[in-house]
Structure formats: C-alpha cells, structure tokens
Protein backbone atom coordinates (compact mmCIF):
# COMPACT_ATOMS: atom_id res chain seq x y z
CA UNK A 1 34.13 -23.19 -3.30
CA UNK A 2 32.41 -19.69 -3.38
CA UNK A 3 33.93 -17.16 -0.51
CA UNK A 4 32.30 -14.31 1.32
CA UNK A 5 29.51 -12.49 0.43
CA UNK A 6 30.52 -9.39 -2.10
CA UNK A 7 27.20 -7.63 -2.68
CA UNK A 8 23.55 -7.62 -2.45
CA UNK A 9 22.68 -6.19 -5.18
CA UNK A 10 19.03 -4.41 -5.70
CA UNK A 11 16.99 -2.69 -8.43
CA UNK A 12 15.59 0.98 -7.81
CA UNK A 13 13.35 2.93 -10.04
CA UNK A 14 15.44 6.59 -8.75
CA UNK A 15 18.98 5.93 -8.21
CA UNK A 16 19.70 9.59 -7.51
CA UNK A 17 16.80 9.00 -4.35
CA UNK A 18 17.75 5.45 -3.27
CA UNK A 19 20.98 6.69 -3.02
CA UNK A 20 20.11 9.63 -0.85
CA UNK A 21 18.20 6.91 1.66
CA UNK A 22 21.27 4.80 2.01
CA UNK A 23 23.52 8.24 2.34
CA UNK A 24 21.29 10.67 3.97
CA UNK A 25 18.63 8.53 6.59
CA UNK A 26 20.66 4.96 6.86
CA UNK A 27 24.08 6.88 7.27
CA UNK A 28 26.02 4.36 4.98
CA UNK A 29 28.71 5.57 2.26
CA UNK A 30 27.73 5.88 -1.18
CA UNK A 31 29.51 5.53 -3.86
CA UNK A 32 29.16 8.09 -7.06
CA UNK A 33 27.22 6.87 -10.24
CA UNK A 34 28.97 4.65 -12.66
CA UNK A 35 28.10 3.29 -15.72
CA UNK A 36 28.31 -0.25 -17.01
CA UNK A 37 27.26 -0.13 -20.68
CA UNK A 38 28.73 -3.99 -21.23
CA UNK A 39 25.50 -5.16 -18.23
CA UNK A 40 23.12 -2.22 -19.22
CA UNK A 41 22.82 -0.91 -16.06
CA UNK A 42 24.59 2.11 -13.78
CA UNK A 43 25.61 1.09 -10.51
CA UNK A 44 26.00 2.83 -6.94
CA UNK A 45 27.88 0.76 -4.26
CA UNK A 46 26.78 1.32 -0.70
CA UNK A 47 29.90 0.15 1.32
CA UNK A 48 28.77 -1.67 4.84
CA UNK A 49 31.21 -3.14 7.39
CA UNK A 50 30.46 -6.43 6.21
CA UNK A 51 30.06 -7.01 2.96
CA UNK A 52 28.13 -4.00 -0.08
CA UNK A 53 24.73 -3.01 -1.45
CA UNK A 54 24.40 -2.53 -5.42
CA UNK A 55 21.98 -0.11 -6.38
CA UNK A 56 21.22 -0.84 -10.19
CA UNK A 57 19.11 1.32 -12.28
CA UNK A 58 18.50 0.88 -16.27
CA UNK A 59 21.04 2.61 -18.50
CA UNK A 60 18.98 2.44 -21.68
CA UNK A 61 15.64 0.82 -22.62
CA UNK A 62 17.40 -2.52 -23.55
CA UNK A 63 18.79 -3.59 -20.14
CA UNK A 64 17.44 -5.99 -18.71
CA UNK A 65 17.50 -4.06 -15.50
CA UNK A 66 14.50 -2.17 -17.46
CA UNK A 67 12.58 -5.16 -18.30
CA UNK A 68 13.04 -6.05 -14.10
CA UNK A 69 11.34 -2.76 -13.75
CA UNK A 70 8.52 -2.95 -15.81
CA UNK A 71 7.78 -6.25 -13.77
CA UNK A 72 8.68 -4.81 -10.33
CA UNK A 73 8.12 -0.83 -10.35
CA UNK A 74 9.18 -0.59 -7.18
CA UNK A 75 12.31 -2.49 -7.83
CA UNK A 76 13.51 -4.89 -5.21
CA UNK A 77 16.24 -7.81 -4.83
CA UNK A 78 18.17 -8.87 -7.79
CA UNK A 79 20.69 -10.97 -7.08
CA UNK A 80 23.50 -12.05 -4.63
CA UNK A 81 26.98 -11.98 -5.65
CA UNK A 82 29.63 -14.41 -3.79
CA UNK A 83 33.42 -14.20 -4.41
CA UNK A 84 35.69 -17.04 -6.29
CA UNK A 85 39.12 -17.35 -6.24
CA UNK A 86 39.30 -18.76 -9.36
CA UNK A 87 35.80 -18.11 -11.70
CA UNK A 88 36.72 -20.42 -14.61
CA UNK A 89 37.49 -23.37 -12.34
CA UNK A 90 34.26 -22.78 -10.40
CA UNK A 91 32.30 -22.07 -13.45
CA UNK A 92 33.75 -25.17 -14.93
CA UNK A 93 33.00 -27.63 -11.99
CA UNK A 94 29.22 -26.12 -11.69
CA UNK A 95 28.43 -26.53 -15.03
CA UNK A 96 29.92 -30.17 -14.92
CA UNK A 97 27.15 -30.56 -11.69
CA UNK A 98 24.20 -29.14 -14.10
CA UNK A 99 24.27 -25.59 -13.22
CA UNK A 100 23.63 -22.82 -15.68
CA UNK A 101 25.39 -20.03 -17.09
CA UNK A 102 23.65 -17.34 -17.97
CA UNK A 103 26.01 -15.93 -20.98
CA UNK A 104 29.90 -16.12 -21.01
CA UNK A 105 32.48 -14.32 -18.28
CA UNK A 106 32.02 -10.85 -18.41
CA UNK A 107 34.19 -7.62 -16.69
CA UNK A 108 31.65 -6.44 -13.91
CA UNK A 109 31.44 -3.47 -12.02
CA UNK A 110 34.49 -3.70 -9.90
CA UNK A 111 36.37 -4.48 -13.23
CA UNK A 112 37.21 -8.21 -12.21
CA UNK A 113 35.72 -11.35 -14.22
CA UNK A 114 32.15 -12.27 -13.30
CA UNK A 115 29.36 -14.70 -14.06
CA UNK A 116 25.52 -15.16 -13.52
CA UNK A 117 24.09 -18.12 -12.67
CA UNK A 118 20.82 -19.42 -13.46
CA UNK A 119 17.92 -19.13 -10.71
CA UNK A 120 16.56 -21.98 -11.19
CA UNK A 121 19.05 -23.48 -9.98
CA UNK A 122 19.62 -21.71 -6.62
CA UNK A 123 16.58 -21.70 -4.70
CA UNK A 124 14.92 -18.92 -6.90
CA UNK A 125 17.83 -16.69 -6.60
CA UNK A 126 20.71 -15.12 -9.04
CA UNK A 127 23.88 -15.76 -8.18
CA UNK A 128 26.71 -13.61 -9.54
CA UNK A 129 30.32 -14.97 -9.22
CA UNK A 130 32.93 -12.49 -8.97
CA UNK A 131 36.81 -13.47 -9.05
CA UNK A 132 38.62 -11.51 -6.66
C-alpha cells in the first residue's frame, strides 16, 4: 500500500542555520525557504540520493510546529512521510482498519494531496501520506 520513503521531515529552532549545516558542512542541496501558511510552518527540502530531509520551522505563533518547539527547543524528528498512489483509497482502507486521521486531505508542500496519521497508531511515530 504505501511506496517509498518521500521525506524525513525534522523541526529546527534556526532554519536559516540548519540549513547552512545540511548545505555548508554535510554538502547536501538545499532548497530555498518556502512558506506553507495552510500547515503553519516554512519548509526547506534537503534533496539526498535516496529519498529528502524537511526542515520545518514555525511560521507564526499558532503552528503547531511552535507548540513542538516549546516542548523540544532543540527541535528534533517530526514525522515520516511515505508516498500513495492513490491517498483517498489508502486513507479510506486505514481508517476502515482503525487508523486515525489527523484532520481532512490537505495540499502539502510539494503541492500534491497529503494526510497525517495519528501516532498512536504507528509505533509512536507521524506518518504523513503524500499522493504522488
């Protein structure tokens, strides 16, 4: 059901400087800043060989990204996103197994339809779907 690994995503308290670690010491490519006012949060994609890095940092004081940070001030791992051919279908058949959405399908940062699933329910970890 879920394909390859898109993203790892993680939460940094100075984009500008987690950015320049990934760029500057770890030799990856970074993506610019963007914005996603719809999640709350502004997003910089590391691109790997393999598979991505999300770097998420607040955009406002109501994103939940911000509430992550006040619990974690360092930041650290938020949540692992796996694509879906088809994210209604798999939505449909995991919530039909007892799974939990966390809100409704969304447009996320690569502009394609995506969903959050609860943690509870994987082993402690957030799962984002992303259609591709």
């Amino acid at each position: 059901m879920i394909g390859k690994l898109n993203h790892v995503a993680i939460v940094v308290p100075n984009l500008e400087a987690a950015s320049a670690l990934y760029r500057d010491t770890l030799g990856a490519q970074v993506s610019s800043p963007t914005d996603v006012a719809e999640h709350g949060v502004t997003t910089v994609f590391v691109n790997l060989p393999n598979t991505k890095i999300e770097l998420l940092h607040p955009l406002g004081d109501q994103s939940p990204i911000a509430k992550f940070l006040a619990k974690n001030p360092a930041g650290g791992m938020h949540h692992l996103c796996y694509e879906v051919a088809n994210i209604k279908a798999t939505a449909d058949k995991l919530t039909a197994d007892g799974a939990r959405a966390l809100g409704k399908i969304k447009t996320g940062a690569h502009g394609k339809p995506v969903l959050f699933l609860h943690p509870k329910d994987f082993c402690g970890t957030l799962i984002e779907l992303e259609e591709v």
